[in-house]
N, C-alpha and C. Protein backbone atom coordinates (compact mmCIF):
# COMPACT_ATOMS: atom_id res chain seq x y z
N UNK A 1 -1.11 -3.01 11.86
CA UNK A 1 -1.39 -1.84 11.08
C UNK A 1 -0.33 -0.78 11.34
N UNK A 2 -0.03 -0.17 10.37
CA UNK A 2 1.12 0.56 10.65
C UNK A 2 0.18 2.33 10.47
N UNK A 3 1.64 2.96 11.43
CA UNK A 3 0.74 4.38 12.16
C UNK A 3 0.56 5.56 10.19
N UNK A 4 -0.66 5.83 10.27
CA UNK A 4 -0.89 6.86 8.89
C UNK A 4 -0.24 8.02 9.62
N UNK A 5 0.08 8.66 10.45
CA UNK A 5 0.78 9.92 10.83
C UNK A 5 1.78 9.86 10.29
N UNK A 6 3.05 8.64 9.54
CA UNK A 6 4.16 8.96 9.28
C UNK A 6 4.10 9.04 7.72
N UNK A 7 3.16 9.51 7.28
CA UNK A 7 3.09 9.40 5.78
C UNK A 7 2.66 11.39 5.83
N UNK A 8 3.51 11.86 4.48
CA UNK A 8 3.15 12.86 4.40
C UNK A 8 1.71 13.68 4.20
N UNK A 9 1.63 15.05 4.69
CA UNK A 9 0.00 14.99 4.97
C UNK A 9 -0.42 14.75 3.00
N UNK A 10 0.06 15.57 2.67
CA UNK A 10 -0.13 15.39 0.56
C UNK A 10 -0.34 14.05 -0.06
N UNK A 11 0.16 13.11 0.82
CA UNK A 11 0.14 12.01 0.51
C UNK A 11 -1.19 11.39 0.79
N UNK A 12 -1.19 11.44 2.05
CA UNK A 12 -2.45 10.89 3.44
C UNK A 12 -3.69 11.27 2.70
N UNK A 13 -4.09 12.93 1.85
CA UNK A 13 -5.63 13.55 1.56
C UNK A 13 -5.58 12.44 0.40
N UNK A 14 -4.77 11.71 0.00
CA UNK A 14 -5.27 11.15 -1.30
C UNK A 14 -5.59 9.89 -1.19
N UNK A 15 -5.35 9.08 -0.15
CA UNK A 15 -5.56 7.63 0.23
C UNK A 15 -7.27 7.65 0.63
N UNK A 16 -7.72 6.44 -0.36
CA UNK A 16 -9.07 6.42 0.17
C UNK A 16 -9.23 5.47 1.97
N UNK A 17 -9.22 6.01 2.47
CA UNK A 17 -8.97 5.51 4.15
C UNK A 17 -10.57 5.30 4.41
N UNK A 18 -11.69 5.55 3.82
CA UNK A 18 -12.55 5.37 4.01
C UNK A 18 -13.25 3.52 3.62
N UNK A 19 -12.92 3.23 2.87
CA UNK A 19 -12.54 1.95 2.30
C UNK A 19 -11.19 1.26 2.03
N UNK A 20 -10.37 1.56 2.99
CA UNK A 20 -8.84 1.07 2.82
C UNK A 20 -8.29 1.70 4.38
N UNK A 21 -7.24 0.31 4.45
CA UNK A 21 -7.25 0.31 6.24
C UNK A 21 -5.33 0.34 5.85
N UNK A 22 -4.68 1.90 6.10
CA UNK A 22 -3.31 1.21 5.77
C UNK A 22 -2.15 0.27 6.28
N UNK A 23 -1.93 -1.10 5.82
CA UNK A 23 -1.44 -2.23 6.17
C UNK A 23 -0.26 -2.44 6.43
N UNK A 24 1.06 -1.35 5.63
CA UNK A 24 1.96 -1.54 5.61
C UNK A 24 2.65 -0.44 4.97
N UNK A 25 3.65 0.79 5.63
CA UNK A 25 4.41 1.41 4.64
C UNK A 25 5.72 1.18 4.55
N UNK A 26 6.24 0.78 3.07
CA UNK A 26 7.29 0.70 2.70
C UNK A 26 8.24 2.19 2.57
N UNK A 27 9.25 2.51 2.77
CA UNK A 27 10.38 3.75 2.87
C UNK A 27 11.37 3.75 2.01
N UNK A 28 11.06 4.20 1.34
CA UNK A 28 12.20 4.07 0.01
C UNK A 28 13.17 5.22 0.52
N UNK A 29 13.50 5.63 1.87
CA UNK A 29 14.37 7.03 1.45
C UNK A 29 14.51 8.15 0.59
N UNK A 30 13.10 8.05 -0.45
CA UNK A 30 12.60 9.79 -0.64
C UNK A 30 10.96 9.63 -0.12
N UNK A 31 10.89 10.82 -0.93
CA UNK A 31 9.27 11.39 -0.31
C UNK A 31 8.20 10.60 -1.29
N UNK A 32 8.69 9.73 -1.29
CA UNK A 32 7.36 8.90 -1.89
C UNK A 32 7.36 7.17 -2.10
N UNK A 33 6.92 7.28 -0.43
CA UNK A 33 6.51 5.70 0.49
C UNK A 33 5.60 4.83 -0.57
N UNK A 34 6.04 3.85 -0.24
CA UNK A 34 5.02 2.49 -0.88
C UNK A 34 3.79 2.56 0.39
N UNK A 35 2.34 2.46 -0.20
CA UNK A 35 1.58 2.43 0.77
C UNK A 35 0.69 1.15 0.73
N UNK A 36 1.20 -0.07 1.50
CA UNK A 36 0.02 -1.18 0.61
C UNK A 36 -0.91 -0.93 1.69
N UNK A 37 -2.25 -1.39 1.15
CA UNK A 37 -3.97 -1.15 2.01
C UNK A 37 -4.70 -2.32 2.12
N UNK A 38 -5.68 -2.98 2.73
CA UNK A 38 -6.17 -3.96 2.60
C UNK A 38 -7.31 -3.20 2.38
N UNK A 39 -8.44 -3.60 1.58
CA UNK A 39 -9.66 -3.16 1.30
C UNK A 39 -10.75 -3.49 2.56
N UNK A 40 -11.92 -2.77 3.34
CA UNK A 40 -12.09 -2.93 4.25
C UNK A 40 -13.77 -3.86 3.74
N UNK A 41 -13.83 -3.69 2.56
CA UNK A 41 -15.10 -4.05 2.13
C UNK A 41 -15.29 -5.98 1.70
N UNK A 42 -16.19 -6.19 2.26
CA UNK A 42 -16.10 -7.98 2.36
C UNK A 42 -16.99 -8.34 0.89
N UNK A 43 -17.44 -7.08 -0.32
CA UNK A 43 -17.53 -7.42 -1.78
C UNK A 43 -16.48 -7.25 -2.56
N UNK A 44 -15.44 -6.77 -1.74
CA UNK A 44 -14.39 -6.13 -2.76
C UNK A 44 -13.65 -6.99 -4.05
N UNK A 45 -13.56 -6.46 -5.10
CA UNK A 45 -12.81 -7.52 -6.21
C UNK A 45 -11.64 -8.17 -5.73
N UNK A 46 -10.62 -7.19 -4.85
CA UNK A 46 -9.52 -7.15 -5.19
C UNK A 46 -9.26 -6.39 -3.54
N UNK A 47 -8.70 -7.46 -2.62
CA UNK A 47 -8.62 -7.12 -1.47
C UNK A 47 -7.52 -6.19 -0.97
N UNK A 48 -6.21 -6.09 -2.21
CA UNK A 48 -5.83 -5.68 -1.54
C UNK A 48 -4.73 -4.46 -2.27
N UNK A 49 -4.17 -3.21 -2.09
CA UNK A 49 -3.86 -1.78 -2.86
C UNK A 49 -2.44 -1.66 -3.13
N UNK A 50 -1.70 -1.27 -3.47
CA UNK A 50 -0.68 -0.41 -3.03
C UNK A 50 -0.69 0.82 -3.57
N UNK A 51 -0.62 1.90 -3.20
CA UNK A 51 0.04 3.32 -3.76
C UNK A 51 0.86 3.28 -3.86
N UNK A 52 1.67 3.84 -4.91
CA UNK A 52 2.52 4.42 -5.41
C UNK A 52 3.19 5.62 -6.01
N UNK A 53 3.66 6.61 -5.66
CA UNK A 53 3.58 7.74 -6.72
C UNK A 53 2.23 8.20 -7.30
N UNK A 54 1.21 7.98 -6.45
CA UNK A 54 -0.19 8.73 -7.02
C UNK A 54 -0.82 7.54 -8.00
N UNK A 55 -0.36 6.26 -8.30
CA UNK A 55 -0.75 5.26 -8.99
C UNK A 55 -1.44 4.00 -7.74
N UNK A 56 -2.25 3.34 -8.37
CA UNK A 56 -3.15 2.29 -7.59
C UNK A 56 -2.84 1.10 -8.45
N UNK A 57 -2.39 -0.40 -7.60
CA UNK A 57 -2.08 -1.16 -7.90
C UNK A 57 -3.22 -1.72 -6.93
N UNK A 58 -3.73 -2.86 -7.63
CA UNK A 58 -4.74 -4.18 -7.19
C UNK A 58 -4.56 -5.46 -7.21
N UNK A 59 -4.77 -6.07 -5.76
CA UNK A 59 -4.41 -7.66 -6.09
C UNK A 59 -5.61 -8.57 -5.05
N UNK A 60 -5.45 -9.41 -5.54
CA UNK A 60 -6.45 -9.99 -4.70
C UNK A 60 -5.65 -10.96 -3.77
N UNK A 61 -4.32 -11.35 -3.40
CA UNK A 61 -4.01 -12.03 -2.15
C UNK A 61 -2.50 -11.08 -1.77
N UNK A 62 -2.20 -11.29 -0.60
CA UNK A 62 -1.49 -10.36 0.00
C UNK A 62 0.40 -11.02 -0.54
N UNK A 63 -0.07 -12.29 -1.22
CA UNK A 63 1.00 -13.28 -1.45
C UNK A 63 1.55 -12.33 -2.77
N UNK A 64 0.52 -11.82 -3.34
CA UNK A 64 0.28 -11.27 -5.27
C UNK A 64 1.96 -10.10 -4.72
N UNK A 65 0.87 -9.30 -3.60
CA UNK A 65 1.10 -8.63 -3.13
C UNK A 65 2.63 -8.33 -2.87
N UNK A 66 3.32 -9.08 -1.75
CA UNK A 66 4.98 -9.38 -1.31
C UNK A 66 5.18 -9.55 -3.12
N UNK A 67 5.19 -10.45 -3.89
CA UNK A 67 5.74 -10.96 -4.68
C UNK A 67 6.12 -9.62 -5.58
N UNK A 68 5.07 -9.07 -5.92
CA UNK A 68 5.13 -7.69 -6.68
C UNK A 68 6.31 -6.90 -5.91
N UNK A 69 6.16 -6.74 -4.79
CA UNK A 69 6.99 -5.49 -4.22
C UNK A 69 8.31 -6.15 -4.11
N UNK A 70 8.56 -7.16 -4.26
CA UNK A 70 10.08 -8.20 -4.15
C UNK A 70 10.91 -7.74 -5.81
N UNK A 71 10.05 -7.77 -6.75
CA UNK A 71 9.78 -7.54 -8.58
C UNK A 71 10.42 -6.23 -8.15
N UNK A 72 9.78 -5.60 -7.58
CA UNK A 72 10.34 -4.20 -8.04
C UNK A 72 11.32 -3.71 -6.89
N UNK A 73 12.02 -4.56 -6.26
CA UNK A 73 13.21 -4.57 -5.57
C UNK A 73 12.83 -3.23 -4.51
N UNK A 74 11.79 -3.22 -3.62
CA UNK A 74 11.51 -2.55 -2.81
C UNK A 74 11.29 -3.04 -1.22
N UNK A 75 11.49 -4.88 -1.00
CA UNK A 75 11.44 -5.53 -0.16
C UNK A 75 12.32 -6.63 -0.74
N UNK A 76 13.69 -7.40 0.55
CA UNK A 76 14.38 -8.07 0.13
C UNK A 76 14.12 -9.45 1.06
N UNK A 77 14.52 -10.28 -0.02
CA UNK A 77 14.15 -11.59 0.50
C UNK A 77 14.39 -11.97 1.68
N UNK A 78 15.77 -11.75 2.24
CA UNK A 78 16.52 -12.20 3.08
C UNK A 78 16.89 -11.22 3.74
């Protein structure tokens, strides 16, 4: 799990952390981190989040997940 202190506080009041455990932040070198979440709930549709720019992305395997963030050239293969 990676530390929520390094995410801005503006950022942090908007993450539902109450049902979302944050898994991973990506650093794009401006002020607005990729935040993927795993859902903490064992009914959940869709296990797993990313934030974006104030937008919510849903996937249900963490595989959906890498693959998407590879798409949008924010994690490199190699």
């Amino acid at each position: 799990m990676e530390d929520i202190e390094k995410l801005p506080k503006r950022l942090l009041k908007n993450l539902d952390l109450e049902n979302f455990e944050v898994f991973h932040i990506i650093s794009l070198g401006d002020s607005n981190p990729v935040v993927v979440m795993r859902d903490k709930r064992s009914d959940a549709k869709a296990h797993w989040c990313i934030q974006y720019r104030g937008s919510g992305y849903y996937f249900q395997t963490l595989n959906e997940v890498i693959h998407y963030c590879i798409a949008r050239k924010w994690v490199k293969t190699s």
